[in-house]
Protein backbone atom coordinates (compact mmCIF):
# COMPACT_ATOMS: atom_id res chain seq x y z
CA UNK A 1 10.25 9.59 -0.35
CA UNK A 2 7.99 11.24 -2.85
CA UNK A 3 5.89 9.47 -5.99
CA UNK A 4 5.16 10.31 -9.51
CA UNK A 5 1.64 9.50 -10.94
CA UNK A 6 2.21 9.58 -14.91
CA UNK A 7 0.27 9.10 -17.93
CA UNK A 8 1.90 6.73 -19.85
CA UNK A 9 0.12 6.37 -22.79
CA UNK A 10 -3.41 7.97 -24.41
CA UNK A 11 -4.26 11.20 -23.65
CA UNK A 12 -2.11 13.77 -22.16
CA UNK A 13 1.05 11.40 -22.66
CA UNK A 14 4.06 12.71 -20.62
CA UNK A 15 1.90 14.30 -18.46
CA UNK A 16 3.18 13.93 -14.41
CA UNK A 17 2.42 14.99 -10.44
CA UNK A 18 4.33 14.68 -7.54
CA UNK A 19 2.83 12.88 -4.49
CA UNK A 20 4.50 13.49 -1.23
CA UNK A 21 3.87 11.24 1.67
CA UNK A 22 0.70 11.94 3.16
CA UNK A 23 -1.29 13.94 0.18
CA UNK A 24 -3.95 12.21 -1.72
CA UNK A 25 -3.59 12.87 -5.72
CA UNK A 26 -6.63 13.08 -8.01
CA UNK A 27 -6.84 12.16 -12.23
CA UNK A 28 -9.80 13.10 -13.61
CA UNK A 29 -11.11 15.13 -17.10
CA UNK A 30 -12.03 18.08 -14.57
CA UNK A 31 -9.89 21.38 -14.15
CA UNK A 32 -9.91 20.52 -10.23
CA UNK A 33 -8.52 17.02 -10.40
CA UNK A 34 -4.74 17.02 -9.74
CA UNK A 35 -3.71 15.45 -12.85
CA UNK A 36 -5.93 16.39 -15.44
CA UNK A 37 -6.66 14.35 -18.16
CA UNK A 38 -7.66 15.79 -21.61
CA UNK A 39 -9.29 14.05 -24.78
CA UNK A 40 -10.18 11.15 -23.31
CA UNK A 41 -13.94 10.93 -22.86
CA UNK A 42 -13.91 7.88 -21.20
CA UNK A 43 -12.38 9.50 -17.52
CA UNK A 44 -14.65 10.71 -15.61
CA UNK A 45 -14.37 14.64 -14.38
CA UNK A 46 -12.85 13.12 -11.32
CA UNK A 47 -12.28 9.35 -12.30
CA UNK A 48 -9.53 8.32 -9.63
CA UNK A 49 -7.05 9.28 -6.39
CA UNK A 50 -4.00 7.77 -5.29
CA UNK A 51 -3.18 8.17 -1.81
CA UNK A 52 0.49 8.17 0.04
CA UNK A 53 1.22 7.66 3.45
CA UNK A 54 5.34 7.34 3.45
CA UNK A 55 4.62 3.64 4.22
CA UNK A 56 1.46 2.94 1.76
CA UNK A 57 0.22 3.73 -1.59
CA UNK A 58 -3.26 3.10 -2.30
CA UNK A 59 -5.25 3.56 -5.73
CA UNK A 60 -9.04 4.67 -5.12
CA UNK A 61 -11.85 4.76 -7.70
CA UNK A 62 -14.07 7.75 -7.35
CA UNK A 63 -17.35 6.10 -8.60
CA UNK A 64 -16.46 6.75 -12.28
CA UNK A 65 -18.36 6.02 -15.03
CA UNK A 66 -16.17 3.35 -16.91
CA UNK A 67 -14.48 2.15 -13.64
CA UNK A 68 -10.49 1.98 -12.97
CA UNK A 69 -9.02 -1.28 -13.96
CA UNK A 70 -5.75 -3.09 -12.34
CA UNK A 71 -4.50 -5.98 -14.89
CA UNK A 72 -7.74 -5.56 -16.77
CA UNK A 73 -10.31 -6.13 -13.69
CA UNK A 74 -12.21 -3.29 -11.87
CA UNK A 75 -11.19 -2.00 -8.74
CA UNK A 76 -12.58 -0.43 -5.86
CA UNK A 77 -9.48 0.27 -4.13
CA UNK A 78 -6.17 -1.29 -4.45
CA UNK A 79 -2.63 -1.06 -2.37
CA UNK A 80 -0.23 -0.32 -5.11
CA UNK A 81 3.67 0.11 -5.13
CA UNK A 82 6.13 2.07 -7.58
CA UNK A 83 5.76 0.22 -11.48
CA UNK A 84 2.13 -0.50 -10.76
CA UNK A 85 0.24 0.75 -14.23
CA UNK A 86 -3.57 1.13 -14.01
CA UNK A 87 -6.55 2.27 -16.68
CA UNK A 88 -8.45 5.39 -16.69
CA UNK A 89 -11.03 5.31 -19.54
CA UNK A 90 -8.50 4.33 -22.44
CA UNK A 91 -5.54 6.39 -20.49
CA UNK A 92 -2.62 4.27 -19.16
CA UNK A 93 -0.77 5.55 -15.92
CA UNK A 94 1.87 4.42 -13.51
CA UNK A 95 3.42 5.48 -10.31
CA UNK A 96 7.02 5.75 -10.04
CA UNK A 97 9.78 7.21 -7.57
CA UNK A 98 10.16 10.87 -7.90
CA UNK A 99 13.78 9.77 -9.76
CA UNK A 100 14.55 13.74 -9.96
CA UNK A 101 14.25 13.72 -6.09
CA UNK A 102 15.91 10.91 -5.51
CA UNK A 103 18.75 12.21 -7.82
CA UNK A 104 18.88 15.28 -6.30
CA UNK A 105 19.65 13.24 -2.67
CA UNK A 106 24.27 13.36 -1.89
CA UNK A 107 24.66 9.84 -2.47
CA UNK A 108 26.05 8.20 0.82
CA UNK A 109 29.05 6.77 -1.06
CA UNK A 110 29.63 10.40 -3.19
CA UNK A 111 29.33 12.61 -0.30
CA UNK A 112 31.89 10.67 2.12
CA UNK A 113 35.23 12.59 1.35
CA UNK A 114 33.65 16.02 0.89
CA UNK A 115 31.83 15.99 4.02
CA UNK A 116 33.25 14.11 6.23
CA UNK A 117 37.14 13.45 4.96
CA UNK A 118 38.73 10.59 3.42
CA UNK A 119 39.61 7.94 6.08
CA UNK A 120 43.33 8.07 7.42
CA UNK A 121 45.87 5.98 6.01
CA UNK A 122 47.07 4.76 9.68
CA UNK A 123 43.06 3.92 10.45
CA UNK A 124 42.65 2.18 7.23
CA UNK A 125 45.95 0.14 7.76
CA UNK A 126 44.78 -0.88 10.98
CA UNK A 127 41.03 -1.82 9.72
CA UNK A 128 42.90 -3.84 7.18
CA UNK A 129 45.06 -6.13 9.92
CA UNK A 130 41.55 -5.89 12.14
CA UNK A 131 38.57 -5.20 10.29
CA UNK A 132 35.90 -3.97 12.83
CA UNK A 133 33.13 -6.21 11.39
CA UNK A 134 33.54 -10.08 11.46
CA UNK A 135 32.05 -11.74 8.51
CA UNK A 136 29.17 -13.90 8.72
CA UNK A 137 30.11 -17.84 8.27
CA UNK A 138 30.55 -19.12 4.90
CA UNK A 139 30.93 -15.46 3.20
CA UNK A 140 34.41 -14.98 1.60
CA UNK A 141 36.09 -11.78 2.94
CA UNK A 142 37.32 -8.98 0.60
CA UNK A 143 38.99 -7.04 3.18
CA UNK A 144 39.71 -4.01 0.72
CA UNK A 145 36.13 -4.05 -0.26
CA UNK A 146 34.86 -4.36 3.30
CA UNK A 147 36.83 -1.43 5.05
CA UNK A 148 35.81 0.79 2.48
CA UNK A 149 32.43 0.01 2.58
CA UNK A 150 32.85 -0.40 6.99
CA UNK A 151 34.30 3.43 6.28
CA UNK A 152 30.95 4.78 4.40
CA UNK A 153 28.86 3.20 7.08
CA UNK A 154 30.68 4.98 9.95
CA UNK A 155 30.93 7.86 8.13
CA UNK A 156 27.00 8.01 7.92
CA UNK A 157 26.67 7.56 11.53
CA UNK A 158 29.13 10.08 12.00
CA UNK A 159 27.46 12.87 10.48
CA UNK A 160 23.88 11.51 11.98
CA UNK A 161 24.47 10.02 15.48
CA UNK A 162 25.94 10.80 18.81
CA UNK A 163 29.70 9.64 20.04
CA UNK A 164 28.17 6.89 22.02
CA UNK A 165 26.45 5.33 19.17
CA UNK A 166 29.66 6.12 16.67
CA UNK A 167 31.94 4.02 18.97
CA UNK A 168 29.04 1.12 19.46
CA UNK A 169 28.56 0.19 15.63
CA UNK A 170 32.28 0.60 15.24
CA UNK A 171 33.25 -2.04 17.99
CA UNK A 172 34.59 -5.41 17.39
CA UNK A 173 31.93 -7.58 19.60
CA UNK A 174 29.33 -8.49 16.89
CA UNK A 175 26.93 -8.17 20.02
CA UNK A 176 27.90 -4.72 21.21
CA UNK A 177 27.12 -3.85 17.36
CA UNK A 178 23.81 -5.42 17.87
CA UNK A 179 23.05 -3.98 20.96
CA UNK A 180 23.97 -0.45 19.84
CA UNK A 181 21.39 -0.98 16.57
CA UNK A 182 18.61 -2.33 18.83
CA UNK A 183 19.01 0.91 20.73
CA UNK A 184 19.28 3.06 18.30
CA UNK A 185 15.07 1.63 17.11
CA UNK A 186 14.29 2.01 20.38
CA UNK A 187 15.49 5.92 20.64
CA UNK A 188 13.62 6.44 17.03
CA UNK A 189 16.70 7.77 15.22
CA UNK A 190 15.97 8.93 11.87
CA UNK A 191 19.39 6.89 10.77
CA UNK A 192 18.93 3.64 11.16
CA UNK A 193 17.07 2.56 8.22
CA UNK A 194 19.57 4.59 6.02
CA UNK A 195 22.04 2.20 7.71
CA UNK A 196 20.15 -0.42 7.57
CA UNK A 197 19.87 0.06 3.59
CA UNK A 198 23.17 0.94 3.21
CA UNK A 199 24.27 -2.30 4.49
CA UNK A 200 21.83 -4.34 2.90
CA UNK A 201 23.55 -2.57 -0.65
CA UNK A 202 27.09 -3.55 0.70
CA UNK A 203 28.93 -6.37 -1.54
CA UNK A 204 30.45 -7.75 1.71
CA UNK A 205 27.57 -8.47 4.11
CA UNK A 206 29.07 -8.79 7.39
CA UNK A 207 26.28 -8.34 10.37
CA UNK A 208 22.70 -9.90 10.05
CA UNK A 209 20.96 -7.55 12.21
CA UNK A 210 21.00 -4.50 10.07
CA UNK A 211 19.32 -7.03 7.19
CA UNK A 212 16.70 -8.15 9.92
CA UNK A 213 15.63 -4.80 10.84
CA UNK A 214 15.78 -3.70 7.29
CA UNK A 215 12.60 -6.06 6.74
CA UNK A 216 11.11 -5.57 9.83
CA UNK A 217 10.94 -1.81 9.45
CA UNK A 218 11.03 -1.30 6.01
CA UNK A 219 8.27 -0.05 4.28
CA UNK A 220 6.61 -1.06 0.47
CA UNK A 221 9.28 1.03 -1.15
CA UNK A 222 12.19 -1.31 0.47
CA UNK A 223 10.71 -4.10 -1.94
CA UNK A 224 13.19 -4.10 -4.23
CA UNK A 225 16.25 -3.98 -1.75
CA UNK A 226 14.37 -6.79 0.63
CA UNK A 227 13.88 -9.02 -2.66
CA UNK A 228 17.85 -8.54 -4.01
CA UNK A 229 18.18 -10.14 -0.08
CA UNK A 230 16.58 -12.57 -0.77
CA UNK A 231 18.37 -13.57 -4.50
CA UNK A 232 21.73 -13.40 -2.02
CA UNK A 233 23.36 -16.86 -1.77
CA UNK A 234 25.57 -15.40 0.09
CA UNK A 235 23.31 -15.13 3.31
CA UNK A 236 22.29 -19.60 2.99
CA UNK A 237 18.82 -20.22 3.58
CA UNK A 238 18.02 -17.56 6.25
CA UNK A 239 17.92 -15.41 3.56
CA UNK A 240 14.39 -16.47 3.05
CA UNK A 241 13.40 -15.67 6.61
CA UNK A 242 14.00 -11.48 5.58
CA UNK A 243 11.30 -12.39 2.89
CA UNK A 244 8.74 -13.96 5.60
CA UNK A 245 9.60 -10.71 8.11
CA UNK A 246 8.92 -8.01 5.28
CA UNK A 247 5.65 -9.97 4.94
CA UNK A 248 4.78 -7.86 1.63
CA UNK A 249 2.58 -10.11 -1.07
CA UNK A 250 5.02 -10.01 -3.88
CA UNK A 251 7.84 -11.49 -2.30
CA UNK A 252 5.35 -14.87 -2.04
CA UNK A 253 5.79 -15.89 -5.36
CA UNK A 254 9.69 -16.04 -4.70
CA UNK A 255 8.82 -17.62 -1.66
CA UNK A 256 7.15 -19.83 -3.34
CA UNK A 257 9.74 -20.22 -5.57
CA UNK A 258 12.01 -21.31 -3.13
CA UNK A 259 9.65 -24.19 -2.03
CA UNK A 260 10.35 -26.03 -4.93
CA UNK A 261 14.41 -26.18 -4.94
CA UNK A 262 16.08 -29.85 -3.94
CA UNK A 263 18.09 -28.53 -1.29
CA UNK A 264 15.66 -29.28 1.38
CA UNK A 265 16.88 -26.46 3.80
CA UNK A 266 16.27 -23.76 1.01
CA UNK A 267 12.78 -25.25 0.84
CA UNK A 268 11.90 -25.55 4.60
CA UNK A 269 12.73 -22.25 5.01
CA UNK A 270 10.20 -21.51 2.11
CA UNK A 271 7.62 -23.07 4.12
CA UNK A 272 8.10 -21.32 7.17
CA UNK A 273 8.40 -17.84 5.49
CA UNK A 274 5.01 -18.83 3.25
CA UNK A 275 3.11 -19.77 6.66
CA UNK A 276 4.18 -16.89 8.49
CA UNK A 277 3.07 -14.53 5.49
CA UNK A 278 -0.51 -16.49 5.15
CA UNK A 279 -1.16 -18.17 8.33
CA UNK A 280 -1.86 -20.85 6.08
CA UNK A 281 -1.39 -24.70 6.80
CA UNK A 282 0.80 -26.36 4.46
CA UNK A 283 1.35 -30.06 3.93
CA UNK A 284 4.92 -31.04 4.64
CA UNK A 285 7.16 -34.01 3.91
CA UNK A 286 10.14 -35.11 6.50
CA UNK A 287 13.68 -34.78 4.88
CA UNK A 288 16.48 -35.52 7.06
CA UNK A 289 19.54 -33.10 7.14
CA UNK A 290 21.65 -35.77 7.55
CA UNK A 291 22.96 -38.58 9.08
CA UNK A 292 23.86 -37.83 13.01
CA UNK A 293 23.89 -41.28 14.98
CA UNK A 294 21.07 -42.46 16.92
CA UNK A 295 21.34 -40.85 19.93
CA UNK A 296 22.54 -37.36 18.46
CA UNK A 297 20.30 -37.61 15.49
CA UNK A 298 19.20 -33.87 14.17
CA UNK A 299 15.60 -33.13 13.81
CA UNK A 300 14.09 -33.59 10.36
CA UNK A 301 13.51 -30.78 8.16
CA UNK A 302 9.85 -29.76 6.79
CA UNK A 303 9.79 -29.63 3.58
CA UNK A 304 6.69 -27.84 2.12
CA UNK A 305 4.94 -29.43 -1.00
CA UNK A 306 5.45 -26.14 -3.61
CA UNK A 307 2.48 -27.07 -5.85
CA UNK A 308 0.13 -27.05 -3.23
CA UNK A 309 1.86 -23.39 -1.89
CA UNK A 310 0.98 -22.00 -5.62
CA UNK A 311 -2.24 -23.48 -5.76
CA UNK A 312 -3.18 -22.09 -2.27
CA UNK A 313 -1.35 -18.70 -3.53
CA UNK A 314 -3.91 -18.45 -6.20
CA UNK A 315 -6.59 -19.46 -4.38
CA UNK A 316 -6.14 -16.22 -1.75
CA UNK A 317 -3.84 -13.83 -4.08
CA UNK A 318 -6.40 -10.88 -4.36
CA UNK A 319 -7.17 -10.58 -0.91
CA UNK A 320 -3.58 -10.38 0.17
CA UNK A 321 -3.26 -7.62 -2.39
CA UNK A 322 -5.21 -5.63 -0.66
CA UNK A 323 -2.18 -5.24 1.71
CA UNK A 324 1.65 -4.38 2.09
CA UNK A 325 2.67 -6.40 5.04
CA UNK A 326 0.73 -9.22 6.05
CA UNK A 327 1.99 -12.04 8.83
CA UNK A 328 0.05 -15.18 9.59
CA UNK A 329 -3.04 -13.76 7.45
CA UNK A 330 -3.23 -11.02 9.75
CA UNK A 331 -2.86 -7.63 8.02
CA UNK A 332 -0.67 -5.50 9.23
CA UNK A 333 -0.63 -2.47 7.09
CA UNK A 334 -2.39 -0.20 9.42
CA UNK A 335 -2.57 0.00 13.09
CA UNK A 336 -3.51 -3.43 14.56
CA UNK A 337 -6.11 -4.21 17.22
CA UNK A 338 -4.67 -6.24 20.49
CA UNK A 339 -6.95 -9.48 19.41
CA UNK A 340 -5.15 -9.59 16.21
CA UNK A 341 -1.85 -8.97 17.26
CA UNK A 342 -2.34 -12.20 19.42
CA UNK A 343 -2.86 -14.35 17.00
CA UNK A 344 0.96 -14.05 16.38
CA UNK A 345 3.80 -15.77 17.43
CA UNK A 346 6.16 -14.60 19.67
CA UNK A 347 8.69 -13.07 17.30
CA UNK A 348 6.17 -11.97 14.73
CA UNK A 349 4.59 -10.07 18.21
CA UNK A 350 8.53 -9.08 18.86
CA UNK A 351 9.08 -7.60 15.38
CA UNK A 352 5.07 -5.85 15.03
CA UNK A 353 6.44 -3.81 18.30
CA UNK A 354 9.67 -2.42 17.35
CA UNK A 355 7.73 -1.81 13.94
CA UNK A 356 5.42 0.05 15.65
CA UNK A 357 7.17 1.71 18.34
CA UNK A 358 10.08 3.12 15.82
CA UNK A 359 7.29 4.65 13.63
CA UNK A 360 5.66 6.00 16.87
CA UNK A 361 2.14 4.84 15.12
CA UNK A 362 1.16 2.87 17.92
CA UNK A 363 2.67 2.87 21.26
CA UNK A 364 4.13 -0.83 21.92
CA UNK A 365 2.87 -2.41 25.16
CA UNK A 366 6.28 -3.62 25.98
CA UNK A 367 8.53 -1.04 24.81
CA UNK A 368 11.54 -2.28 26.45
CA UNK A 369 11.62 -4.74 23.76
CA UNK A 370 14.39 -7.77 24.11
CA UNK A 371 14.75 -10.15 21.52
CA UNK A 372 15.47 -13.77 22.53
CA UNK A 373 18.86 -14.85 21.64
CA UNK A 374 19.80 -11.73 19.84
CA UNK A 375 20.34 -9.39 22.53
CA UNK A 376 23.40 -11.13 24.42
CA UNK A 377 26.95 -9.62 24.23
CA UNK A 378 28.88 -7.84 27.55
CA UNK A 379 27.36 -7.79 31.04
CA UNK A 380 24.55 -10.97 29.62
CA UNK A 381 21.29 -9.85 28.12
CA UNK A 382 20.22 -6.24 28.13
CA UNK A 383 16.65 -4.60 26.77
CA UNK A 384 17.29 -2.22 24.14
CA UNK A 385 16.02 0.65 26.59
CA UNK A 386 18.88 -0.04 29.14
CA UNK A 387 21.39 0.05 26.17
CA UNK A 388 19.27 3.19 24.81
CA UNK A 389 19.74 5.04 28.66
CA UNK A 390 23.82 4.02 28.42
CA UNK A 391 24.35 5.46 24.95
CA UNK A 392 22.28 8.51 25.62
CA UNK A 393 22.83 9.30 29.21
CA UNK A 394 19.77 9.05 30.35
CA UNK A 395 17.37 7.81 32.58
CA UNK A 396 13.67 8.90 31.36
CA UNK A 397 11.98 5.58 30.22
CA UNK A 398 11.14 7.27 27.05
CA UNK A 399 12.46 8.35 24.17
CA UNK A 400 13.43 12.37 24.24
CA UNK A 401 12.47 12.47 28.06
């Protein structure tokens, strides 16, 4: 995905560069900065660089005289994310998606009939007496709606994956679907987060796990798509729990949000999403989920006080700026040393090594990766490398072995 720096207002208004992932952009009054800045004697010759890793976008100030300033204070350095504006000297700029690029991408839903065919009338009958996908509890099915969208999803994984994986996603076990996803991370296929996102866009949300992954492997510029998840009543109050996987600081103040709302499971779920993103300890109040009788009498729920959650937010909002995914304080932007990746809890550990093993930036210490409880469908629980060695035919323990 590539960037735009722009000037947005001052000197050399309407002025632009491109930033692909993994160059480093300069802005400066100098003919060898990048994007060059002219009549405004406040930038230095080679004031400030913005840096882009595909996953992370980070503003730099290059010792200049009148400093770079985020929200009116002086910054160092900065993690920044498409929207962000920042001062030069007295010249305003922003980074943005490359919106020509993006434009110039065959939209999944566009492209479907002239690449692939419009979906037989016999299949689509058939979808529509037994729709592939079950929907999740409580979500209204619009089974017109759902086998079109079911259709653009295949289609995609059509064009991208092998048979194996084609027939997987397409099955009616919920589990098999699962499995075939999990696989699928663990063989690194370039597809799966453009299913993943495709899903996540899909008015009829009918599997969780594409959602999960979506915020576990997501990067900064899935923040808008992860934070529409989150506004989705649709998906009850585990909705919240995509916010506390993504990890990113500015879903927090939704989070936060959240915390305050009287229905109590909305607001425990807050809590837990808030301490998995800080680490934090939070003060909690019991409120029962109902009346069960004595003997079969359900937990309590923990319901976090939400002033307390903003005033702690406050308190420690500039150092969690500094990063783009952070779980129980622990940054996890970059690669991660063993000691920190300890401090984490079982599924935060779970999700940081699919994260890292599908990006190939660090190699997982337990690459067979199983997730409790999510992995079960035919033949009992399976780790996504023995589903991987089915659907690929293979038996290296590695990925393109």
């Amino acid at each position: 995905m590539r960037l735009k720096i722009r000037v947005v207002s001052g000197a050399g208004t309407a002025r632009a560069v491109v930033l692909r992932p993994g160059e480093t952009k300069t802005v400066g009054r100098s003919a060898e900065a990048d994007l060059r800045i002219v009549g405004d004697d406040c930038v230095s010759r080679l004031h400030c660089a913005v840096e882009w890793t595909g996953s992370e976008c980070r503003l730099r100030d290059l010792n200049s005289s009148n400093g770079t300033l985020i929200g009116g204070k002086r910054v160092e350095t900065a993690v920044i994310a498409p929207g962000d504006e920042w001062v030069a000297g007295e010249t305003h700029l922003r980074i943005d998606l490359d919106r020509e690029a993006e434009a110039a991408r065959p939209r999944l839903r566009e492209s479907v009939d002239a690449e692939a065919g419009a979906v037989n009338r016999q299949d689509t009958a058939r979808a529509h007496t037994n729709p592939p996908w079950k929907p999740m509890p409580g979500v209204a099915e619009n089974r017109s709606a759902a086998v079109d969208e079911r259709s653009a999803l295949l289609q995609l994984v059509q064009r991208n994956a092998r048979r194996p994986y084609r027939d997987a996603l397409g099955d009616e076990s919920a589990a098999v679907r699962s499995q075939a996803l999990y696989a699928a991370v663990w063989a690194r296929r370039p597809w799966v987060l453009d299913y993943c996102l495709e899903v996540a866009k899909a008015k009829s949300l009918a599997d969780w796990e594409p959602l999960y992954l979506l915020a576990v492997l997501g990067g900064a510029e899935h923040l808008p798509v992860v934070l529409s998840l989150g506004h989705r009543a649709d998906l009850g109050p585990r909705r919240i729990s995509l916010l506390g996987a993504f990890g990113h600081p500015r879903v927090v103040p939704v989070v936060i949000e959240y915390a305050a709302s009287d229905d109590s499971e909305l607001a425990a779920a807050a809590g837990r999403a808030f301490v998995k993103i800080t680490g934090m300890d939070v003060p909690s109040s019991a409120a029962p989920i109902g009346a069960k009788g004595e003997e079969d009498e359900e937990e309590p729920l923990l319901v976090p006080d939400s002033t307390v959650l903003h005033a702690l937010w406050k308190q420690h909002e500039r150092r969690f700026a500094q990063g783009v995914r952070w779980c129980r304080g622990v940054d996890l932007s970059g690669p991660v040393e063993s000691d920190a990746a300890n401090q984490l809890d079982l599924e935060s550990r779970f999700e940081l090594a699919i994260r890292t093993h599908y990006s190939g930036s660090q190699r997982s210490e337990h690459p067979a990766f199983v997730r409790p409880g999510r992995m079960e469908g035919r033949g009992g629980e399976r780790s996504a490398q023995a589903v991987w060695q089915s659907l690929e035919g293979k038996r290296s323990k590695e990925p393109g072995g």
